[in-house]
PDB file of N, CA and C in Angstrom:
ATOM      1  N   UNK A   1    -117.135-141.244 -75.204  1.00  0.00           N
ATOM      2  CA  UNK A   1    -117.690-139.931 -75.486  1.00  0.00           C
ATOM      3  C   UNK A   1    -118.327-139.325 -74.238  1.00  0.00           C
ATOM      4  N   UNK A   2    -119.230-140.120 -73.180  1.00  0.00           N
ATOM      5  CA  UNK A   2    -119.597-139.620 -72.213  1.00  0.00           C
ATOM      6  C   UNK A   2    -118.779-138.665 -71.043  1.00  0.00           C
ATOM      7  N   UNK A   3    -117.475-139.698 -71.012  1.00  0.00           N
ATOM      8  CA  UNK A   3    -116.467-138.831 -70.392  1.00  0.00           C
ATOM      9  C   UNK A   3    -115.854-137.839 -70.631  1.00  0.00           C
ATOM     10  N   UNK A   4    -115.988-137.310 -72.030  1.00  0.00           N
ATOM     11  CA  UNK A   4    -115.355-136.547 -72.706  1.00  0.00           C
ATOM     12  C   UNK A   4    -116.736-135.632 -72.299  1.00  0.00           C
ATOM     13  N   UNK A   5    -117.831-135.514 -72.233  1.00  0.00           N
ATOM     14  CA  UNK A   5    -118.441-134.883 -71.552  1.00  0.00           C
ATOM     15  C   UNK A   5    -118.811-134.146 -70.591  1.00  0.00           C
ATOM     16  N   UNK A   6    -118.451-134.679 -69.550  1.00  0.00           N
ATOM     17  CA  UNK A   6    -118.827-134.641 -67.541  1.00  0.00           C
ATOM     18  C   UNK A   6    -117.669-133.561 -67.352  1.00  0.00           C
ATOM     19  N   UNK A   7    -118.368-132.602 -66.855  1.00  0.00           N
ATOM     20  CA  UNK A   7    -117.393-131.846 -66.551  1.00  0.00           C
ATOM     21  C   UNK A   7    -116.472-132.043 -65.321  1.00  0.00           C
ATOM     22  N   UNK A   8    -115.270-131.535 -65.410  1.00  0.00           N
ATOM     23  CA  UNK A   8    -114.873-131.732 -63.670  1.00  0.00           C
ATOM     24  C   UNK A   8    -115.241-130.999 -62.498  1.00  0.00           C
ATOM     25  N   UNK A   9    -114.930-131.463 -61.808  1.00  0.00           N
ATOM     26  CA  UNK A   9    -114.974-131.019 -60.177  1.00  0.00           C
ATOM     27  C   UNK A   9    -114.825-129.597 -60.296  1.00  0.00           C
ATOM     28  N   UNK A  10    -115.912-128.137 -59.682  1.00  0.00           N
ATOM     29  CA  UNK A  10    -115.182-127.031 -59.989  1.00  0.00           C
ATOM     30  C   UNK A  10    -115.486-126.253 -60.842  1.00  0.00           C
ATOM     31  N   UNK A  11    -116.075-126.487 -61.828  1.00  0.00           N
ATOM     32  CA  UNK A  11    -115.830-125.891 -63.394  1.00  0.00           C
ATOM     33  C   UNK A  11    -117.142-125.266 -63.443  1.00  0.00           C
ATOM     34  N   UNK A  12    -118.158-126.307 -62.724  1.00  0.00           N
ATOM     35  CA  UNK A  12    -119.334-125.446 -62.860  1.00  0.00           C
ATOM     36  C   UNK A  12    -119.288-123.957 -62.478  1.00  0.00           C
ATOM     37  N   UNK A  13    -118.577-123.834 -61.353  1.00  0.00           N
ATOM     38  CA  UNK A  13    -118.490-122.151 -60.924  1.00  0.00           C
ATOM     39  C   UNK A  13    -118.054-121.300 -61.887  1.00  0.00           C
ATOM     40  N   UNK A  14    -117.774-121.715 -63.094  1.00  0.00           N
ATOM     41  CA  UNK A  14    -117.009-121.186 -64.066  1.00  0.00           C
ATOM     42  C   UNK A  14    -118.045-120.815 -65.296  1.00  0.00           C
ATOM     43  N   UNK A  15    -119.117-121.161 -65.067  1.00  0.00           N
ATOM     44  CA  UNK A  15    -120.509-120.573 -65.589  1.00  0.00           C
ATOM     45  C   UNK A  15    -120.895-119.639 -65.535  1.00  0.00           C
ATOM     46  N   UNK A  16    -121.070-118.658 -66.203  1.00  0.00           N
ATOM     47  CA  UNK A  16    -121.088-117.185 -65.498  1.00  0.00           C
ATOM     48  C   UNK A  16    -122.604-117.302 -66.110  1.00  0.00           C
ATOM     49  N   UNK A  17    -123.684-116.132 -65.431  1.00  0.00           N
ATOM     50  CA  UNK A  17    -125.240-116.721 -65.490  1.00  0.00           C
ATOM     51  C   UNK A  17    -125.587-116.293 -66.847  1.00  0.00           C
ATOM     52  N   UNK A  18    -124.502-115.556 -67.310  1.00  0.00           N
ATOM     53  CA  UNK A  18    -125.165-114.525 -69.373  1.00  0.00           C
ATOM     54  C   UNK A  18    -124.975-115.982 -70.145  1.00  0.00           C
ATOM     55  N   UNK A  19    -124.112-117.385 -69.561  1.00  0.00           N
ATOM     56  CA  UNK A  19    -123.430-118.419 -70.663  1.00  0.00           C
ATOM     57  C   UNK A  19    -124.739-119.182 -70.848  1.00  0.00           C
ATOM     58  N   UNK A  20    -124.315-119.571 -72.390  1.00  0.00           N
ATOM     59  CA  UNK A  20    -125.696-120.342 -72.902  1.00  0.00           C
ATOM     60  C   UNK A  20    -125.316-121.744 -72.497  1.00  0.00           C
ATOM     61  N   UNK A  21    -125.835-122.085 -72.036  1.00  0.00           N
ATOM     62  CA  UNK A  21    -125.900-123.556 -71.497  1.00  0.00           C
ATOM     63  C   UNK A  21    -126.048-124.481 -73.010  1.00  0.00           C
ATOM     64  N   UNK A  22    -127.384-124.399 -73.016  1.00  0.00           N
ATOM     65  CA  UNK A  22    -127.692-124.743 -74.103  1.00  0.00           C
ATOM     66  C   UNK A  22    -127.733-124.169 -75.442  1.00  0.00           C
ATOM     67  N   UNK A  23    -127.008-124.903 -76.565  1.00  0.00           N
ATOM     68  CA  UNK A  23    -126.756-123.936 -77.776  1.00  0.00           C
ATOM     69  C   UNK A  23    -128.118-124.090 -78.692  1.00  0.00           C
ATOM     70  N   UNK A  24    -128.563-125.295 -78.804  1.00  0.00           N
ATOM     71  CA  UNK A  24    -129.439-125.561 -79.995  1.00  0.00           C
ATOM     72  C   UNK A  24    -131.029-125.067 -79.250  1.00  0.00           C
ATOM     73  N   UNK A  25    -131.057-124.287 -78.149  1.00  0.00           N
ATOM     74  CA  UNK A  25    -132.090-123.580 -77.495  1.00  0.00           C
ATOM     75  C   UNK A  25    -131.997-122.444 -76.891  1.00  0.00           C
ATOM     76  N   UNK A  26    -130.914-121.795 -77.070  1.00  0.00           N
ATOM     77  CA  UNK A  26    -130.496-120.874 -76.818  1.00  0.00           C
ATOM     78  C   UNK A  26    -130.472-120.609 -75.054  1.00  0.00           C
ATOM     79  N   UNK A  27    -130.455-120.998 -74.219  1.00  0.00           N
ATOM     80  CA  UNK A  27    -130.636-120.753 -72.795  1.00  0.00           C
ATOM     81  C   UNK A  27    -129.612-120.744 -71.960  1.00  0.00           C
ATOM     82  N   UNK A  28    -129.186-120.068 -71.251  1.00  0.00           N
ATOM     83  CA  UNK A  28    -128.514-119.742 -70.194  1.00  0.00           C
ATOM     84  C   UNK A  28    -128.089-120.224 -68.760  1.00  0.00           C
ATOM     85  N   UNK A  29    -127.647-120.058 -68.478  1.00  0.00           N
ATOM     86  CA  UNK A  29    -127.136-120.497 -67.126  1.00  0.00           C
ATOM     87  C   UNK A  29    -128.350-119.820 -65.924  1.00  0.00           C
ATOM     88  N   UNK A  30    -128.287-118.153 -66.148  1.00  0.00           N
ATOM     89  CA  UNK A  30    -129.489-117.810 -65.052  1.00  0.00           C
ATOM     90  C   UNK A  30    -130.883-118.658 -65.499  1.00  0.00           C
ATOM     91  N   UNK A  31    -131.368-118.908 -67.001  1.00  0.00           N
ATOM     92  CA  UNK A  31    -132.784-119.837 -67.185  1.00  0.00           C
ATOM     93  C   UNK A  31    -132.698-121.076 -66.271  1.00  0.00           C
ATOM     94  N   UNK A  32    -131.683-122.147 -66.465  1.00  0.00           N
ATOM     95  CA  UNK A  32    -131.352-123.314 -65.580  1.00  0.00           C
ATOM     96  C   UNK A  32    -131.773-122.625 -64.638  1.00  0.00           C
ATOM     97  N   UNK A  33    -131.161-121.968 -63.895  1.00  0.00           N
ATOM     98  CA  UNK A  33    -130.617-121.893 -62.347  1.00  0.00           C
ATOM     99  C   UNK A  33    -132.411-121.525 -62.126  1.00  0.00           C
ATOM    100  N   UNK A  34    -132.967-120.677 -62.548  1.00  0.00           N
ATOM    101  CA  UNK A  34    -134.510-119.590 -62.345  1.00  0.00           C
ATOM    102  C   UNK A  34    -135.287-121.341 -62.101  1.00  0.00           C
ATOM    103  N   UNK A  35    -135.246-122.251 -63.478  1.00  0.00           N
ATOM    104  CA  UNK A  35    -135.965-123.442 -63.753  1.00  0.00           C
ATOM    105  C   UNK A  35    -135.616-124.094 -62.255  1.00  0.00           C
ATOM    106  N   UNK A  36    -134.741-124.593 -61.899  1.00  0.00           N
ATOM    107  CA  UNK A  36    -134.358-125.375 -60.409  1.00  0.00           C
ATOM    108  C   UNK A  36    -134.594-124.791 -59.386  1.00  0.00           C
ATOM    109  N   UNK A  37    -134.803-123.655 -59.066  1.00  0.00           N
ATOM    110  CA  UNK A  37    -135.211-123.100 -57.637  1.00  0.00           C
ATOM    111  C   UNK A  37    -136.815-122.645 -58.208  1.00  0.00           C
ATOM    112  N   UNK A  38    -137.488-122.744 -58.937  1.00  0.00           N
ATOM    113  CA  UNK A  38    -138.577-122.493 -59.363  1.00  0.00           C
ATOM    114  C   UNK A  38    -139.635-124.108 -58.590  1.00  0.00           C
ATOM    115  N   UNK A  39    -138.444-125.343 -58.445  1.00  0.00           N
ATOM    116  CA  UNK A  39    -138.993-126.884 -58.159  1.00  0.00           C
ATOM    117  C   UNK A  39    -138.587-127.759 -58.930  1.00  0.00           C
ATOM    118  N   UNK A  40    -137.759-127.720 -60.089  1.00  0.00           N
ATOM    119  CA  UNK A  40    -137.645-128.397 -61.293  1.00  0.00           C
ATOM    120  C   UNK A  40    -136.335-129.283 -60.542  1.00  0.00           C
ATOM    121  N   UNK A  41    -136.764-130.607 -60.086  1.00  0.00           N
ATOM    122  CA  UNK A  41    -135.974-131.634 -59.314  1.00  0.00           C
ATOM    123  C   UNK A  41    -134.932-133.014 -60.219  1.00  0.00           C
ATOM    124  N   UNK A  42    -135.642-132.683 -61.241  1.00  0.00           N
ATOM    125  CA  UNK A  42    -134.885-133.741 -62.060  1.00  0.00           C
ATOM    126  C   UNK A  42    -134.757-133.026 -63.587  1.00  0.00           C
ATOM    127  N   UNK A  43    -134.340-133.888 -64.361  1.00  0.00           N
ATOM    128  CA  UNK A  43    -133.285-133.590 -65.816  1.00  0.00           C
ATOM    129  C   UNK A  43    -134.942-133.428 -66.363  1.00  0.00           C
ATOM    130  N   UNK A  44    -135.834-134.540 -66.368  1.00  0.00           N
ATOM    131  CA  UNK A  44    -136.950-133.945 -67.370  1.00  0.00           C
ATOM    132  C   UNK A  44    -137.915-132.874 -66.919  1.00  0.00           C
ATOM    133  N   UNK A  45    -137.714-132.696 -65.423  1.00  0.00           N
ATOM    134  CA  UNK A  45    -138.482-131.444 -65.071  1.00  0.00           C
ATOM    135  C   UNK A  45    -137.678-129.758 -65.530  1.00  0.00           C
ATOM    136  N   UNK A  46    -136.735-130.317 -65.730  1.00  0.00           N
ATOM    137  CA  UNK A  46    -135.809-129.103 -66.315  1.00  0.00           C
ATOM    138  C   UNK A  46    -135.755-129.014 -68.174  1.00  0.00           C
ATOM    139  N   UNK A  47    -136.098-129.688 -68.457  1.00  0.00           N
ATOM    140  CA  UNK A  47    -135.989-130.027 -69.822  1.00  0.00           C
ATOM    141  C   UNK A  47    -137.729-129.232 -70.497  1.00  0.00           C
ATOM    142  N   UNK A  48    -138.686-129.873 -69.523  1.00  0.00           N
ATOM    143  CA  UNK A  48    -139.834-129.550 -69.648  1.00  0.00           C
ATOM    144  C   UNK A  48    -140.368-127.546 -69.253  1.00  0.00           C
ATOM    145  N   UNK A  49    -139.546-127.552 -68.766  1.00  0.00           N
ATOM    146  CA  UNK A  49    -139.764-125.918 -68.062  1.00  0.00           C
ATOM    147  C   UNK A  49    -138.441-124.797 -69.323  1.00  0.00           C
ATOM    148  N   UNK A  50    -137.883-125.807 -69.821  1.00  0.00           N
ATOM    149  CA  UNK A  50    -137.092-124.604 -70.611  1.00  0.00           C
ATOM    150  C   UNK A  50    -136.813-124.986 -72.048  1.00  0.00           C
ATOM    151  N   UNK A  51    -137.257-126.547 -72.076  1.00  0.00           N
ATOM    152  CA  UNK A  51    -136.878-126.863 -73.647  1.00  0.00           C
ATOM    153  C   UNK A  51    -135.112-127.287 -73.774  1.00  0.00           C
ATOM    154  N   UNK A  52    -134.202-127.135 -72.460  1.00  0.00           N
ATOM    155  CA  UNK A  52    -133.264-127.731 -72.485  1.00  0.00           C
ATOM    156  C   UNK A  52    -132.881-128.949 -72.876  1.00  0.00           C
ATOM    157  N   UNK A  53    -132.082-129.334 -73.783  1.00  0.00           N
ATOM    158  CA  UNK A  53    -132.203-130.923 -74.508  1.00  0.00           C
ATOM    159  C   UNK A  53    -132.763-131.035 -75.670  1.00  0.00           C
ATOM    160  N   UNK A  54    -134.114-130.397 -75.989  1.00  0.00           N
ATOM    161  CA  UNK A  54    -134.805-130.838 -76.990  1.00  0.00           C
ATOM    162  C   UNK A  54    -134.850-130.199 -78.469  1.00  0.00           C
ATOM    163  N   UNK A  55    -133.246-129.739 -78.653  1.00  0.00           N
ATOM    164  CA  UNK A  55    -132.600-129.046 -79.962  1.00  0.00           C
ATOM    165  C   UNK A  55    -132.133-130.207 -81.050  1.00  0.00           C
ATOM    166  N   UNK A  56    -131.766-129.897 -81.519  1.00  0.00           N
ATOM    167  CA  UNK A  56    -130.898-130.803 -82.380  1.00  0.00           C
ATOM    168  C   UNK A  56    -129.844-132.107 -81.832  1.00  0.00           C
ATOM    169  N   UNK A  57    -129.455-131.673 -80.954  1.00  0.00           N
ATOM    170  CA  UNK A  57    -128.532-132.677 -80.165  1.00  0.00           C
ATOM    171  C   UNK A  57    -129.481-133.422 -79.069  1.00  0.00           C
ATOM    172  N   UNK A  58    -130.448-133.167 -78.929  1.00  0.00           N
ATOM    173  CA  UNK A  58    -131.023-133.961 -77.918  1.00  0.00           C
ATOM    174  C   UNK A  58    -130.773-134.022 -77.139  1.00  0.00           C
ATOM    175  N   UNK A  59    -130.095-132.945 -76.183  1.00  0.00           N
ATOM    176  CA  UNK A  59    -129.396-132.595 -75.099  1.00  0.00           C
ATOM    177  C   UNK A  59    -127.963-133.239 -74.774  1.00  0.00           C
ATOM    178  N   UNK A  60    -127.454-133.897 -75.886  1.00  0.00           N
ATOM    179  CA  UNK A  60    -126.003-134.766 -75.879  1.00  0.00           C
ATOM    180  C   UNK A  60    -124.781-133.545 -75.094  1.00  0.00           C
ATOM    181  N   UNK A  61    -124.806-132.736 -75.632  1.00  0.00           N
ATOM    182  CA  UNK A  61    -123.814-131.569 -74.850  1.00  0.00           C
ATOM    183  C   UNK A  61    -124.618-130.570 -73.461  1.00  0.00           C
ATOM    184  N   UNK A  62    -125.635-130.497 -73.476  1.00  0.00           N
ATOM    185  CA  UNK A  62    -126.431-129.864 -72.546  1.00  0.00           C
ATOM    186  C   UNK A  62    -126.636-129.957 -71.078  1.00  0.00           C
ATOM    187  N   UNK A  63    -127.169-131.609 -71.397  1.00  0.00           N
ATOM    188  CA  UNK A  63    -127.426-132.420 -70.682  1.00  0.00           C
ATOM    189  C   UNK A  63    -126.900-132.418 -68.787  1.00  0.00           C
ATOM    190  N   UNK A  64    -125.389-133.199 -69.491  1.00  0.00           N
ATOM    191  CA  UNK A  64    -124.819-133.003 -68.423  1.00  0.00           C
ATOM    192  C   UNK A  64    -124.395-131.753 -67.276  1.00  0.00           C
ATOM    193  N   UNK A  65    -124.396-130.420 -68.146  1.00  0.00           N
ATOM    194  CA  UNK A  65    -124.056-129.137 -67.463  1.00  0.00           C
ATOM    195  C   UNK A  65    -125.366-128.873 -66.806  1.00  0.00           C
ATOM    196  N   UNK A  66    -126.568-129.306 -67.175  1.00  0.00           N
ATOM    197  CA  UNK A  66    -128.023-129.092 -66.490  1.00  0.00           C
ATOM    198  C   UNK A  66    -127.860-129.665 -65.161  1.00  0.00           C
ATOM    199  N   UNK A  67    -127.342-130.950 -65.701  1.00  0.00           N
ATOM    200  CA  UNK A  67    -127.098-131.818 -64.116  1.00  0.00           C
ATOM    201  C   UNK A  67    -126.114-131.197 -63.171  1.00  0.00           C
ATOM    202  N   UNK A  68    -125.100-130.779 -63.534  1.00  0.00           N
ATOM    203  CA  UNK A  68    -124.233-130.288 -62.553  1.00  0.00           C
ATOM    204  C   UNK A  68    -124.576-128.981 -62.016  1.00  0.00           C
ATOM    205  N   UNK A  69    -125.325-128.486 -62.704  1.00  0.00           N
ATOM    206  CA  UNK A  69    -125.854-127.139 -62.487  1.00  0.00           C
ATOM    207  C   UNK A  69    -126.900-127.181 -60.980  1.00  0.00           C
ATOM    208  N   UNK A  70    -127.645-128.105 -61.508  1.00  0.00           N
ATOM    209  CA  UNK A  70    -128.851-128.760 -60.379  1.00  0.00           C
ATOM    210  C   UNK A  70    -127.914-129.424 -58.706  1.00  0.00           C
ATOM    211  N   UNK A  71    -126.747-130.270 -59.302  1.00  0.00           N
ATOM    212  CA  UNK A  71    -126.653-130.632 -57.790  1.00  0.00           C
ATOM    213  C   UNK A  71    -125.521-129.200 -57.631  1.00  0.00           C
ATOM    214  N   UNK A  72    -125.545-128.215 -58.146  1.00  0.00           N
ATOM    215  CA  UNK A  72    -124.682-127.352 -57.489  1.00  0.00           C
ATOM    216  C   UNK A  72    -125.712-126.374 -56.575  1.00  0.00           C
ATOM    217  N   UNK A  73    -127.186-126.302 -57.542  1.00  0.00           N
ATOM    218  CA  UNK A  73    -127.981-125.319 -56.836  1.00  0.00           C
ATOM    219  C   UNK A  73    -128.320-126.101 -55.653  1.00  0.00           C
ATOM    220  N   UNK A  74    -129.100-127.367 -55.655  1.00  0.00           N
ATOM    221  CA  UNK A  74    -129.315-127.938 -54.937  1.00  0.00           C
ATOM    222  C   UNK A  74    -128.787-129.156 -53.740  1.00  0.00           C
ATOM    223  N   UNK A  75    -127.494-129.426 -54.031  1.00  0.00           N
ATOM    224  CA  UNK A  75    -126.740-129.965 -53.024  1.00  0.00           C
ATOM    225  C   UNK A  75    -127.183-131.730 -52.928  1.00  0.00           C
ATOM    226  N   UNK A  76    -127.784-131.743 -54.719  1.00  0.00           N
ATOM    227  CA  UNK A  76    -127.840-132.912 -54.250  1.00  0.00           C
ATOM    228  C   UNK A  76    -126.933-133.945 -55.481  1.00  0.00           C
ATOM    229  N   UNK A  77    -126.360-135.212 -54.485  1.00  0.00           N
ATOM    230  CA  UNK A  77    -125.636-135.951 -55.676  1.00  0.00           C
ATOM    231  C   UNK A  77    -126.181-136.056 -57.196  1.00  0.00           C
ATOM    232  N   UNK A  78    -125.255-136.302 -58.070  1.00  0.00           N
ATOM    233  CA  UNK A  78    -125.333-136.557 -59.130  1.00  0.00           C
ATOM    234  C   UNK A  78    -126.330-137.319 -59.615  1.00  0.00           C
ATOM    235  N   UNK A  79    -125.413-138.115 -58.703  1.00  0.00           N
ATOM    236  CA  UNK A  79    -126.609-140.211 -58.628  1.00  0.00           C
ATOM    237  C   UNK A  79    -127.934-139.826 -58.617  1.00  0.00           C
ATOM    238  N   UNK A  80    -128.460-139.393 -57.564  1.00  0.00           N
ATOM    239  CA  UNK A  80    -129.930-138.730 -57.413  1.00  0.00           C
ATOM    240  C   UNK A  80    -130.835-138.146 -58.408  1.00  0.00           C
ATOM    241  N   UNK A  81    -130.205-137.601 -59.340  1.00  0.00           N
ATOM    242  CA  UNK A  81    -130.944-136.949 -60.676  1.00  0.00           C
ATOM    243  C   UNK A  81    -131.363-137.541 -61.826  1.00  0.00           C
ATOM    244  N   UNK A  82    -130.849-138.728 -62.015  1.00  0.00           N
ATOM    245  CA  UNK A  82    -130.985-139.559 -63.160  1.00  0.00           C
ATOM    246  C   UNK A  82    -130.628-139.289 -64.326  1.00  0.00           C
ATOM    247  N   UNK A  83    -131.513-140.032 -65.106  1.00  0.00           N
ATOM    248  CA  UNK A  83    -130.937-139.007 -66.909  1.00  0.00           C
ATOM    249  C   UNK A  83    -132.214-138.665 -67.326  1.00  0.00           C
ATOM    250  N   UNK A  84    -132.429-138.130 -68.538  1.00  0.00           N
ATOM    251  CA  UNK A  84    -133.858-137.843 -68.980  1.00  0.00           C
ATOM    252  C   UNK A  84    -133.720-139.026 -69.697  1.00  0.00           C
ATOM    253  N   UNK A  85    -135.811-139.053 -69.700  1.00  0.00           N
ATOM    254  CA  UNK A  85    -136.570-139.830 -70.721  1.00  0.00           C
ATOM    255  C   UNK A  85    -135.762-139.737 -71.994  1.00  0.00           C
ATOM    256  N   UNK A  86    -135.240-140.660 -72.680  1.00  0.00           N
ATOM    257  CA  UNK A  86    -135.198-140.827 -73.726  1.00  0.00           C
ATOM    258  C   UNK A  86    -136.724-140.923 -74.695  1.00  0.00           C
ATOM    259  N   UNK A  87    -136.281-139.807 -76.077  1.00  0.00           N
ATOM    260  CA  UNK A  87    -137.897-139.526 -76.488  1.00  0.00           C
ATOM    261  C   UNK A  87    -137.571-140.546 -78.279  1.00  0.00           C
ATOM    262  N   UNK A  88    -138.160-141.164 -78.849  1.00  0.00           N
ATOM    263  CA  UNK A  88    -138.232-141.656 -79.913  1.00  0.00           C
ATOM    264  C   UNK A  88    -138.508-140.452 -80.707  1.00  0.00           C
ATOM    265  N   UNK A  89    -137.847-140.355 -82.392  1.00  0.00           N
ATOM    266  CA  UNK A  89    -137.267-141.757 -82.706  1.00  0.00           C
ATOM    267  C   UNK A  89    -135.704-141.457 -82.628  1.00  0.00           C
ATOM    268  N   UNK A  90    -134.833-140.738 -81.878  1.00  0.00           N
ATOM    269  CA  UNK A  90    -133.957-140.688 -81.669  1.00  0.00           C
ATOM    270  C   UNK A  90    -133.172-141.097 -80.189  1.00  0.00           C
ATOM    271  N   UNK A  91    -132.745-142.160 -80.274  1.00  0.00           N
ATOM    272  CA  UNK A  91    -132.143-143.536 -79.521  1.00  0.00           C
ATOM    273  C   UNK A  91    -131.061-143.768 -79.824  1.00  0.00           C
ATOM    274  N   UNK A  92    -130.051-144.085 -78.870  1.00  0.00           N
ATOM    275  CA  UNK A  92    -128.808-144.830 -79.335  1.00  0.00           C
ATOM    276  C   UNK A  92    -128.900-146.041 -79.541  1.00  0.00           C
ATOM    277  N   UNK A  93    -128.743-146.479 -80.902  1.00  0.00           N
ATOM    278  CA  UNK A  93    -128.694-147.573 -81.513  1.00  0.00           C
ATOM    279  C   UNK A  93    -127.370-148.500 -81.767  1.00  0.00           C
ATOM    280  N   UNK A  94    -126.659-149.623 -81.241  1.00  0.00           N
ATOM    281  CA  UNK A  94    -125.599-150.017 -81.512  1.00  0.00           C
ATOM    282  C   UNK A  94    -125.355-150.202 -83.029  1.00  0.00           C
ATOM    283  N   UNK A  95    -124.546-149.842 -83.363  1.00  0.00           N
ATOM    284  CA  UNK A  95    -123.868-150.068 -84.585  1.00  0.00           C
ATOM    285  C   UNK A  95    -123.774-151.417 -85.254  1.00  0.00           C
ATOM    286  N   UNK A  96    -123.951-152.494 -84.660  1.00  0.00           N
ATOM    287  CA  UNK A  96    -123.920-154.109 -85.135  1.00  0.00           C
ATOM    288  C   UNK A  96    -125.435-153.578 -85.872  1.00  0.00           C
ATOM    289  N   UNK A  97    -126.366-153.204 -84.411  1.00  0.00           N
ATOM    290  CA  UNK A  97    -127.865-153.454 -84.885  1.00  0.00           C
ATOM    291  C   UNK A  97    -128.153-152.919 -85.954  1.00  0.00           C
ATOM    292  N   UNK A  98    -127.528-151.779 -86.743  1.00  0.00           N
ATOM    293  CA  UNK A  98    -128.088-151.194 -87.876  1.00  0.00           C
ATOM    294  C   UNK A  98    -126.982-151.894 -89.171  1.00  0.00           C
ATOM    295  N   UNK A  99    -125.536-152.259 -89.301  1.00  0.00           N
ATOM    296  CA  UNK A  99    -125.036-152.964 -90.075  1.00  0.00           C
ATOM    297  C   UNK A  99    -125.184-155.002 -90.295  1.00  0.00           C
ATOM    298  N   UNK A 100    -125.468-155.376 -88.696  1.00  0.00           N
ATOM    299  CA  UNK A 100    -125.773-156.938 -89.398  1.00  0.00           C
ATOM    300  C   UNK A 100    -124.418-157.427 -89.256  1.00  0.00           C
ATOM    301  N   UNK A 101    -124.862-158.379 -91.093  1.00  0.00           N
ATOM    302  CA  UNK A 101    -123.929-159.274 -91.636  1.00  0.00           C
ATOM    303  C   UNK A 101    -123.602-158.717 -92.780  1.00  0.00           C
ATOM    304  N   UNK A 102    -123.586-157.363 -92.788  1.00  0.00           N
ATOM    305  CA  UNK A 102    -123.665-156.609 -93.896  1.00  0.00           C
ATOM    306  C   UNK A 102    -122.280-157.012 -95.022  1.00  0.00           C
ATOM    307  N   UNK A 103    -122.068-157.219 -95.718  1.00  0.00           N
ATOM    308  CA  UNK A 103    -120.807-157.682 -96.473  1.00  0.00           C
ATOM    309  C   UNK A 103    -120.038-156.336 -97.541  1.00  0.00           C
ATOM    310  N   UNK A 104    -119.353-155.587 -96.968  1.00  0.00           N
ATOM    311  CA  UNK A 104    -119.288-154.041 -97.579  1.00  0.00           C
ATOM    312  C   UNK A 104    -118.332-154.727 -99.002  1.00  0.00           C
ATOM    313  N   UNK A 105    -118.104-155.873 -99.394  1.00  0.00           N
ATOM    314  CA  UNK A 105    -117.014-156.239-100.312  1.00  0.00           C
ATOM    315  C   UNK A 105    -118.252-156.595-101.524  1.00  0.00           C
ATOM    316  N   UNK A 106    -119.318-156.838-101.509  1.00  0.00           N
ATOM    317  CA  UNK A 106    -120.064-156.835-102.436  1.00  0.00           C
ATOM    318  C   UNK A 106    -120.917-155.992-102.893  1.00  0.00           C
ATOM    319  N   UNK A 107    -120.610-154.855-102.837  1.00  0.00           N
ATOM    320  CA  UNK A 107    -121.014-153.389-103.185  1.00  0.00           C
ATOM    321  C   UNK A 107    -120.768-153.369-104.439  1.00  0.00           C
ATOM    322  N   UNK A 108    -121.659-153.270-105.504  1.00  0.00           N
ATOM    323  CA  UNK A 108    -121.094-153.072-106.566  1.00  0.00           C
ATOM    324  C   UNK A 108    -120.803-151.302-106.891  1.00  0.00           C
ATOM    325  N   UNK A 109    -119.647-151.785-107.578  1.00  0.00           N
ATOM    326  CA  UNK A 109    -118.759-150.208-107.700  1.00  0.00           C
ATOM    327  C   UNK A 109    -118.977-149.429-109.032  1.00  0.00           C
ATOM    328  N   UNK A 110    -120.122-148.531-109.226  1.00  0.00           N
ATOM    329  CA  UNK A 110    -119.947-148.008-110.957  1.00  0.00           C
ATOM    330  C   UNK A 110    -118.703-147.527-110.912  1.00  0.00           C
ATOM    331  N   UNK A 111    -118.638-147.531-112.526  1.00  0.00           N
ATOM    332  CA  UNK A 111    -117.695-146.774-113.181  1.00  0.00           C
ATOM    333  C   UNK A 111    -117.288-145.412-113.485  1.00  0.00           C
ATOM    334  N   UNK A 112    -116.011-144.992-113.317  1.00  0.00           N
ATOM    335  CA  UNK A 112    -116.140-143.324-113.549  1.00  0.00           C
ATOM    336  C   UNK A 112    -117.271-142.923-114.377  1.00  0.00           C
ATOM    337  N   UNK A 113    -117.738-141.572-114.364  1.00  0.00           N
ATOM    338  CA  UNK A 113    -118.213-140.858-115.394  1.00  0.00           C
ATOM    339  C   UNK A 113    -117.345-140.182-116.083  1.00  0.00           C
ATOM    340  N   UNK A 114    -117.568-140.611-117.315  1.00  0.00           N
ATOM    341  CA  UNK A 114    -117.028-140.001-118.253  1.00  0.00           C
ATOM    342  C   UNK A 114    -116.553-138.130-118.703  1.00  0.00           C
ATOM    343  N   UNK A 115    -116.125-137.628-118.815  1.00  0.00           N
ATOM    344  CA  UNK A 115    -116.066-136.193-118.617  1.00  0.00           C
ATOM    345  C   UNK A 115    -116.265-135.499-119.941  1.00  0.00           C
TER     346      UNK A 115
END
């Protein structure tokens, strides 16, 4: 899923400054860009200055266009930016950890309802 994310090489220029970056906060490409030349050096200093990320998705689609946005204003690698703080109680949780030894064959099954 992450890869299905990251945009390619390029694409950022393809941002025009009216596009909402972020959907579940409504913000834009010129807000980013204003937030990063304002000093905002990393993902949670950008997150913190516009509320980017902290919608419904938790910045899962956002995220990454913030970042590319940043080393485009600023010229600096990817690597360099990190990711944001992950905030509780929403965490990626592996899927073993929340099913177990769960046994889905002993579910007991009611019966139709009657009509």
């Amino acid at each position: 899923m992450t890869r299905l994310t990251i945009m390619r090489d390029g694409l950022v220029r393809a941002i025009t400054p009216e596009t909402v970056v972020c959907r579940c906060e409504s913000i834009t490409r010129t807000e980013v860009v204003a937030e990063i030349q304002a000093g905002a050096a990393s993902q949670n200093a950008i997150k913190s200055g516009t509320r980017l990320g902290m919608g419904p998705c938790g910045g899962k689609f956002c995220g990454e266009a913030a970042a590319m946005l940043n080393c485009a204003v600023t010229g600096r690698p990817r690597v360099d930016l990190g990711l944001p703080t992950a905030r509780p109680p929403l965490r990626p949780v592996p899927i073993d950890a929340l099913t177990g030894d769960f046994d889905y064959d002993s579910l007991p099954i009611p019966a139709p309802a009657p009509l």
